[in-house]
Protein backbone atom coordinates (compact mmCIF):
# COMPACT_ATOMS: atom_id res chain seq x y z
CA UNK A 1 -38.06 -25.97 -19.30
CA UNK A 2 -41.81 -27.04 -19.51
CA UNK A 3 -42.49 -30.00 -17.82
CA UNK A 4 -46.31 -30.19 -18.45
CA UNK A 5 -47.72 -29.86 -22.27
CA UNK A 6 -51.10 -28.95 -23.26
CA UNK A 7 -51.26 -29.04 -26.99
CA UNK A 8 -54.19 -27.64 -28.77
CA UNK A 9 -56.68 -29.84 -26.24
CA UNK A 10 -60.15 -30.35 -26.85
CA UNK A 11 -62.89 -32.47 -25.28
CA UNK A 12 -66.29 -32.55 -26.46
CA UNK A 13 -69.39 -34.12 -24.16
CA UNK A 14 -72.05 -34.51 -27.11
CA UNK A 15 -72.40 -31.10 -28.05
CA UNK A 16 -70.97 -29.82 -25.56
CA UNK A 17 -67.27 -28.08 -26.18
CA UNK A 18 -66.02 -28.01 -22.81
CA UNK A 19 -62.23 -27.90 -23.46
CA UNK A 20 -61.86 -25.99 -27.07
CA UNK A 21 -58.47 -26.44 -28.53
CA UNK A 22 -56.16 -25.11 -25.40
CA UNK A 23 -52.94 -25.20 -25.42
CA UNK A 24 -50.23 -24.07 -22.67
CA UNK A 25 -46.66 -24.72 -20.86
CA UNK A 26 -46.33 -25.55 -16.92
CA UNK A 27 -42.67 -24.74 -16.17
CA UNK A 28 -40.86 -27.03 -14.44
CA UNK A 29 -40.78 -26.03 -10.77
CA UNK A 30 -43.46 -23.54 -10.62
CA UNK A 31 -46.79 -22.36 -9.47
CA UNK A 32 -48.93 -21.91 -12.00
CA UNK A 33 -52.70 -21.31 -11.45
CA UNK A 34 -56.09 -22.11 -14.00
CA UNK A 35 -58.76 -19.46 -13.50
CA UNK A 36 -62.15 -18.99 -14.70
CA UNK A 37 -65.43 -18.52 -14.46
CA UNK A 38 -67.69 -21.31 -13.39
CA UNK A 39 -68.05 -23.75 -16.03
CA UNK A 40 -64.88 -22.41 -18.09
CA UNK A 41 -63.61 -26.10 -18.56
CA UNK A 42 -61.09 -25.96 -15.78
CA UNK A 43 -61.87 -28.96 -14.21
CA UNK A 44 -62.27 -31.13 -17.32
CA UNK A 45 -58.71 -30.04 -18.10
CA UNK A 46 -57.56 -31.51 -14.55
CA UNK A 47 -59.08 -34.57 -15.75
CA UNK A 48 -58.20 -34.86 -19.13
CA UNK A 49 -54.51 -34.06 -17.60
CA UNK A 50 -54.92 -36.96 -15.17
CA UNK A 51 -56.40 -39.47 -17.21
CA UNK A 52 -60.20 -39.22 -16.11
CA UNK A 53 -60.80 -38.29 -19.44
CA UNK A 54 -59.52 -38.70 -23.03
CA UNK A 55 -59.16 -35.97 -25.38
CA UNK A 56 -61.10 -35.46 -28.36
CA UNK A 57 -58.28 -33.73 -30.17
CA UNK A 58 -54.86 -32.62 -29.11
CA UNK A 59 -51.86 -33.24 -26.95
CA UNK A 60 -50.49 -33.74 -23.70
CA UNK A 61 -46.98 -33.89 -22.94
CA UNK A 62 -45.03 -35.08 -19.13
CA UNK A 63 -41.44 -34.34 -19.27
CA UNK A 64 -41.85 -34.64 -23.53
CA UNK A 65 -43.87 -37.80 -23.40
CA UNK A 66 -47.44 -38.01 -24.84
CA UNK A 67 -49.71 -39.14 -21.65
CA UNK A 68 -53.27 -38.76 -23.48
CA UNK A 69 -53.46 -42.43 -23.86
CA UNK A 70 -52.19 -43.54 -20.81
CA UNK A 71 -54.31 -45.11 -17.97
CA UNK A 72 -54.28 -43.01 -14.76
CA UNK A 73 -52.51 -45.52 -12.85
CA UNK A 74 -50.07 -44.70 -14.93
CA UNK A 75 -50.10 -41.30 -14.66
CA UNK A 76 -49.70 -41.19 -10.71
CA UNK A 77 -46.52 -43.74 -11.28
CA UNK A 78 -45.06 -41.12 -13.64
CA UNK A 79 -45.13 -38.51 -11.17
CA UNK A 80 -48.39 -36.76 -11.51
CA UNK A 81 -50.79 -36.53 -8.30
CA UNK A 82 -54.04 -34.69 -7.47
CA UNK A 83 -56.60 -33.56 -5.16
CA UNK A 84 -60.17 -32.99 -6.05
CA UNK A 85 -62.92 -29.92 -5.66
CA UNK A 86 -65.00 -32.20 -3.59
CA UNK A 87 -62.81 -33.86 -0.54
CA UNK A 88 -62.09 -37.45 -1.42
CA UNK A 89 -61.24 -39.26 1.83
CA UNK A 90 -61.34 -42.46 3.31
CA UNK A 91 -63.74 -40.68 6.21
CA UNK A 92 -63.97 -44.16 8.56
CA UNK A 93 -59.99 -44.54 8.78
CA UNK A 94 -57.39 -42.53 10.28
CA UNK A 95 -55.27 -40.15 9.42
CA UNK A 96 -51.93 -41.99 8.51
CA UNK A 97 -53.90 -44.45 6.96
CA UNK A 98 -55.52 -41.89 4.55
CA UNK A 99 -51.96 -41.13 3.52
CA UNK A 100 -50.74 -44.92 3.62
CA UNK A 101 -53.37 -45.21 1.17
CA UNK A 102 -51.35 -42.69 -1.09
CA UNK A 103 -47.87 -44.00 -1.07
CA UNK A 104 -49.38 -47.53 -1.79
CA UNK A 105 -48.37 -46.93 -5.55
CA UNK A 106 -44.52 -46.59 -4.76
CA UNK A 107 -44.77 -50.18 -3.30
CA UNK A 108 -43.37 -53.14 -4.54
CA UNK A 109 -43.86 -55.45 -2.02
CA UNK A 110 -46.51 -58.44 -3.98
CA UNK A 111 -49.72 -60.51 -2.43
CA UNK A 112 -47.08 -63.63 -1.45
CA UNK A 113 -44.80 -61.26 0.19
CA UNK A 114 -47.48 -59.63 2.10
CA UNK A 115 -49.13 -63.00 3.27
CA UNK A 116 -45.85 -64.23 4.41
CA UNK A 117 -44.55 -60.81 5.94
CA UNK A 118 -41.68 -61.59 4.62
CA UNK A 119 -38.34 -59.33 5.83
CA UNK A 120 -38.11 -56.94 2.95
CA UNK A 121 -42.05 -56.47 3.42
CA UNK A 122 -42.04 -55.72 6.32
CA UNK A 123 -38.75 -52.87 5.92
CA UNK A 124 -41.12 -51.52 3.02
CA UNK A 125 -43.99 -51.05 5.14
CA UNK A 126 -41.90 -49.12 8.03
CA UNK A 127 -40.20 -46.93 5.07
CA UNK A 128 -43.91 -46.49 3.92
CA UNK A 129 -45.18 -45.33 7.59
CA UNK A 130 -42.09 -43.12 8.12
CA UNK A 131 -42.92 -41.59 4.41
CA UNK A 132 -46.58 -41.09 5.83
CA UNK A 133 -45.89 -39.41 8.89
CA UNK A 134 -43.68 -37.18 6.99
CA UNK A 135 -46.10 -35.89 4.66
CA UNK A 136 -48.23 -35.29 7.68
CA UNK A 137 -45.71 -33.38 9.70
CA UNK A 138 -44.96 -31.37 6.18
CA UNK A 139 -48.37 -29.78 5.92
CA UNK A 140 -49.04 -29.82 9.81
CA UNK A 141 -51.26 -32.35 10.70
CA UNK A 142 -49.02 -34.77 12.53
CA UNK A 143 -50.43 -34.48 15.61
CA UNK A 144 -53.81 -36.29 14.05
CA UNK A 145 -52.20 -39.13 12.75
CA UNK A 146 -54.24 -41.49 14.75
CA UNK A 147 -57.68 -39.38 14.41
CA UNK A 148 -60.55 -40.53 12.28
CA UNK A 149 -60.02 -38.73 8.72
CA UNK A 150 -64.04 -37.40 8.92
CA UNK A 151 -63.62 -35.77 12.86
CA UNK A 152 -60.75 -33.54 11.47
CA UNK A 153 -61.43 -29.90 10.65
CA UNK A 154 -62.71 -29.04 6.81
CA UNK A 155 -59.67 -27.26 6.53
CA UNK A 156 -57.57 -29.96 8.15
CA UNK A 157 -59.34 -32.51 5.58
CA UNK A 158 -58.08 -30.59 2.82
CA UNK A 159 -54.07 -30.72 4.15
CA UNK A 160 -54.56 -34.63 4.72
CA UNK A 161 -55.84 -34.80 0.88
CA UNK A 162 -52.41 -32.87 -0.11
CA UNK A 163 -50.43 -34.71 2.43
CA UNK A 164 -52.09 -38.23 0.50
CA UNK A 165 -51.09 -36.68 -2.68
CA UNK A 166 -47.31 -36.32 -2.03
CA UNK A 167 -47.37 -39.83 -0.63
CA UNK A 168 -47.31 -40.71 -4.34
CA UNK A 169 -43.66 -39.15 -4.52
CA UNK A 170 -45.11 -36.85 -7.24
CA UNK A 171 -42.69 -34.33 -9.16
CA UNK A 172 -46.10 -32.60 -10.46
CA UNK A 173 -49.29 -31.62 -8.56
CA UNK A 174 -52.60 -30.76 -9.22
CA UNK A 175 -54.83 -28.72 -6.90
CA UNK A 176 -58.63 -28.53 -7.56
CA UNK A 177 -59.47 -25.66 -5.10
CA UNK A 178 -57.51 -26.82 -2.18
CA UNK A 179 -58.67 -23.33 -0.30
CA UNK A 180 -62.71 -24.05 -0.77
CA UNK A 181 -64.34 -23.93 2.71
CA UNK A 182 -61.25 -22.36 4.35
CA UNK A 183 -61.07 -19.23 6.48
CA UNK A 184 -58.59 -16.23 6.23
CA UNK A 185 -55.85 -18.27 8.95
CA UNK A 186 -56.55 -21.52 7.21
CA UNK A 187 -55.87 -19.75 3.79
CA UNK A 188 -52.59 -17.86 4.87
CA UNK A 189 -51.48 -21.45 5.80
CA UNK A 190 -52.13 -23.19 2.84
CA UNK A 191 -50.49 -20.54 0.97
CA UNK A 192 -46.94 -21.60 2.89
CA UNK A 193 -47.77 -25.15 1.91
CA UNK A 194 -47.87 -24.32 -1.85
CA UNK A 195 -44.54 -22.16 -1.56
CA UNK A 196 -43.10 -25.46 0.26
CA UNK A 197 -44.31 -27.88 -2.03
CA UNK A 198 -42.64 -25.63 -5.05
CA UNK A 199 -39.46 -25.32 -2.76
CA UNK A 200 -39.36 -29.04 -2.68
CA UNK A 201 -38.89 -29.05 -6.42
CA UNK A 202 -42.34 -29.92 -7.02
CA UNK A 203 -44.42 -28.70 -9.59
CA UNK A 204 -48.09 -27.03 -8.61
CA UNK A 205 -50.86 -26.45 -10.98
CA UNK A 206 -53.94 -25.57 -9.42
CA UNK A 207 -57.68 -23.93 -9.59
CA UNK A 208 -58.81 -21.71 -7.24
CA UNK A 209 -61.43 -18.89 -6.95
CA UNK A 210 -59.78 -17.42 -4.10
CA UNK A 211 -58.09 -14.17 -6.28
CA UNK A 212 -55.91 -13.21 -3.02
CA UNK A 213 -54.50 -16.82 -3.09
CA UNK A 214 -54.33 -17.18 -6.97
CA UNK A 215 -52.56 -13.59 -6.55
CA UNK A 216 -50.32 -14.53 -3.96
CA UNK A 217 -49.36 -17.77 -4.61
CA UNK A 218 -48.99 -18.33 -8.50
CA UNK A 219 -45.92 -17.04 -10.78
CA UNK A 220 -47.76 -17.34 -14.05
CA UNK A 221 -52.00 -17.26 -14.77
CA UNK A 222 -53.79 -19.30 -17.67
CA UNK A 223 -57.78 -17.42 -17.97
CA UNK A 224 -60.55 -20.43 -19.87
CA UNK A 225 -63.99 -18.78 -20.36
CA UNK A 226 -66.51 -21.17 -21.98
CA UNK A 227 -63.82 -23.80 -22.77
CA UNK A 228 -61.50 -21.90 -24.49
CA UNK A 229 -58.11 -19.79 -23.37
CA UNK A 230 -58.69 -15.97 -23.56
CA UNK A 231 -55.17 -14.93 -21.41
CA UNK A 232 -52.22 -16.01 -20.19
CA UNK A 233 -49.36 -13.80 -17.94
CA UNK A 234 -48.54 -12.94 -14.83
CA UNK A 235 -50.40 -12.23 -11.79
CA UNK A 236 -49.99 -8.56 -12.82
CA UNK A 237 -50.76 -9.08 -16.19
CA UNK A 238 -54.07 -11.07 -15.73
CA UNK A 239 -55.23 -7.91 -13.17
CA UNK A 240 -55.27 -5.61 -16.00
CA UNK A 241 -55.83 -7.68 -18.83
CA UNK A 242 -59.50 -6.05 -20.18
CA UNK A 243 -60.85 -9.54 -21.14
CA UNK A 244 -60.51 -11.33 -18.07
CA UNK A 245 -62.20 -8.30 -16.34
CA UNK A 246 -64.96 -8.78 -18.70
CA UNK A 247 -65.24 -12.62 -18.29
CA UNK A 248 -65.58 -12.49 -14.27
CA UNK A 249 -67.82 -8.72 -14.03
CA UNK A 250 -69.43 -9.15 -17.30
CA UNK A 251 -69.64 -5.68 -19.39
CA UNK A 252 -72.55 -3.65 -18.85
CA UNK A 253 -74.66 -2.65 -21.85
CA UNK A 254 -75.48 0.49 -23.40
C-alpha cells in the first residue's frame, strides 16, 4: 500500500521547470531515497510535499487524500514531519527544549489553560517532557538534554533535528540530507536510526548524496535529473541502470 502520492507534479519558478511532471509511490513503511544531481529538483519536491510550495500542476496524495492545497500546519498534524539540508535549530535553547518545540503541535492544552496551569495542563506538559526525552534517548542524545542546542556536535545537531521531528508523532518522514557534515562513525549511526525509525512503523523518504548510505539504507531509489524522473528501482537496479551513470559521471564525447 502507498501511503505517499506524487502524481504527475510540476512546479515552475518563472521559467524555470524545476519539478517537471513527476510522479511516484512511497510504500507504506519503507525507506525510500530521492537522488540526483545537484539542482535535479529534489528539494523543491520536499517542499512542494510539505507545503512550502504549491504545485503548478499535479497531485499529491497522504494516505489517498489530496494535500497540495493544504497549509503546512496541516500537513505536520496529518502525520508528515521533516528536517532540512541546512540545520534548523533553536541554537540559544537546550536540547529538550529543541524537541519540546516539536511535539508542541500534538498539544491541546489553550492560552487560558496555560495561564491558569490548570491540572490537565499541567499532566499534558509532563506527557509532553516524557515524549521529549524519549525521542532523545531514541536517537542517542539523552545525555544532552540540558545542553545548549548550538554547543552540541554537527553530527549531534543533526539527531536533535530528527529527534524534533518525531516529536510531531509523525507516521511519515522526510530527510533532507540528514548525513551532510557527518563522518564514517557518525554515518554508520545514523544509518541504525533510519532502520529504527522504519521499524517503528514509520515511513522515511529522504535525500542524500552519501551513495554508501542511500545504498545501505533505502529499499527502493527514485533518480530526478534537471527536474524530471529518469529511474526508479532498487538499490541494485539504480547501480546499473546506464542513465543514472550518465547523469552523475556525465558521458564522455567522441
Amino acid at each position: 500500500m502507498s501511503l505517499l502520492q506524487l502524481q504527475n507534479l510540476t512546479k515552475r519558478f518563472g521559467g524555470l521547470v524545476a519539478v517537471d511532471n513527476v510522479s511516484f509511490d512511497v510504500p507504506e513503511g519503507a525507506i525510500v531515497g530521492l537522488i540526483g544531481p545537484n539542482g535535479a529538483g529534489k528539494t523543491t519536491v520536499f517542499n512542494l510535499i510539505t507545503g512550502n510550495y504549491r504545485p503548478d500542476r499535479g497531485d499529491i496524495l497522504f494516505d489517498g487524500r489530496s494535500i497540495r492545497k493544504l497549509p503546512t500546519h496541516r500537513i505536520v498534524h496529518l502525520g508528515i514531519a521533516r528536517t532540512f539540508q541546512t540545520i534548523r535549530l533553536f541554537p540559544k535553547l537546550s536540547v529538550v527544549e529543541n524537541v519540546l518545540a516539536g511535539r508542541h503541535c500534538r498539544m491541546k492544552a489553550g492560552v487560558i489553560a496555560a495561564m491558569l496551569r490548570l491540572p490537565a495542563q499541567k499532566r499534558e506538559e509532563t506527557a509532553a517532557l516524557a515524549e521529549a526525552r524519549a525521542e532523545m534517548a531514541f536517537v542517542g542524545i539523552e545525555r544532552d538534554a540540558d545542553q545548549v542546542a548550538e554547543n552540541l556536535s554537527y553530527g549531534n545537531q543533526r539527531l536533535l533535528e530528527i529527534a524534533r521531528a518525531l516529536a510531531t508523532g509523525p507516521r511519515f518522514i522526510i530527510l533532507d540530507e540528514p548525513a551532510g557534515g557527518m563522518n564514517d562513525f557518525e554515518t554508520a549511526k545514523l544509518i541504525r536510526v533510519i532502520r529504527q525509525i522504519r521499524d517503528r512503523g514509520i515511513t522515511v523518504l529522504l535525500i542524500e548524496h552519501d551513495m554508501s548510505l542511500v545504498m545501505e539504507a533505502c529499499e527502493q531509489l527514485v533518480v530526478l535529473e534537471n527536474g524530471a524522473k529518469i529511474a526508479e528501482g532498487t538499490p541494485g537496479e539504480i547501480q546499473e541502470n546506464e542513465r543514472v551513470i550518465e547523469a552523475y559521471l556525465g558521458v564522455e564525447e567522441e
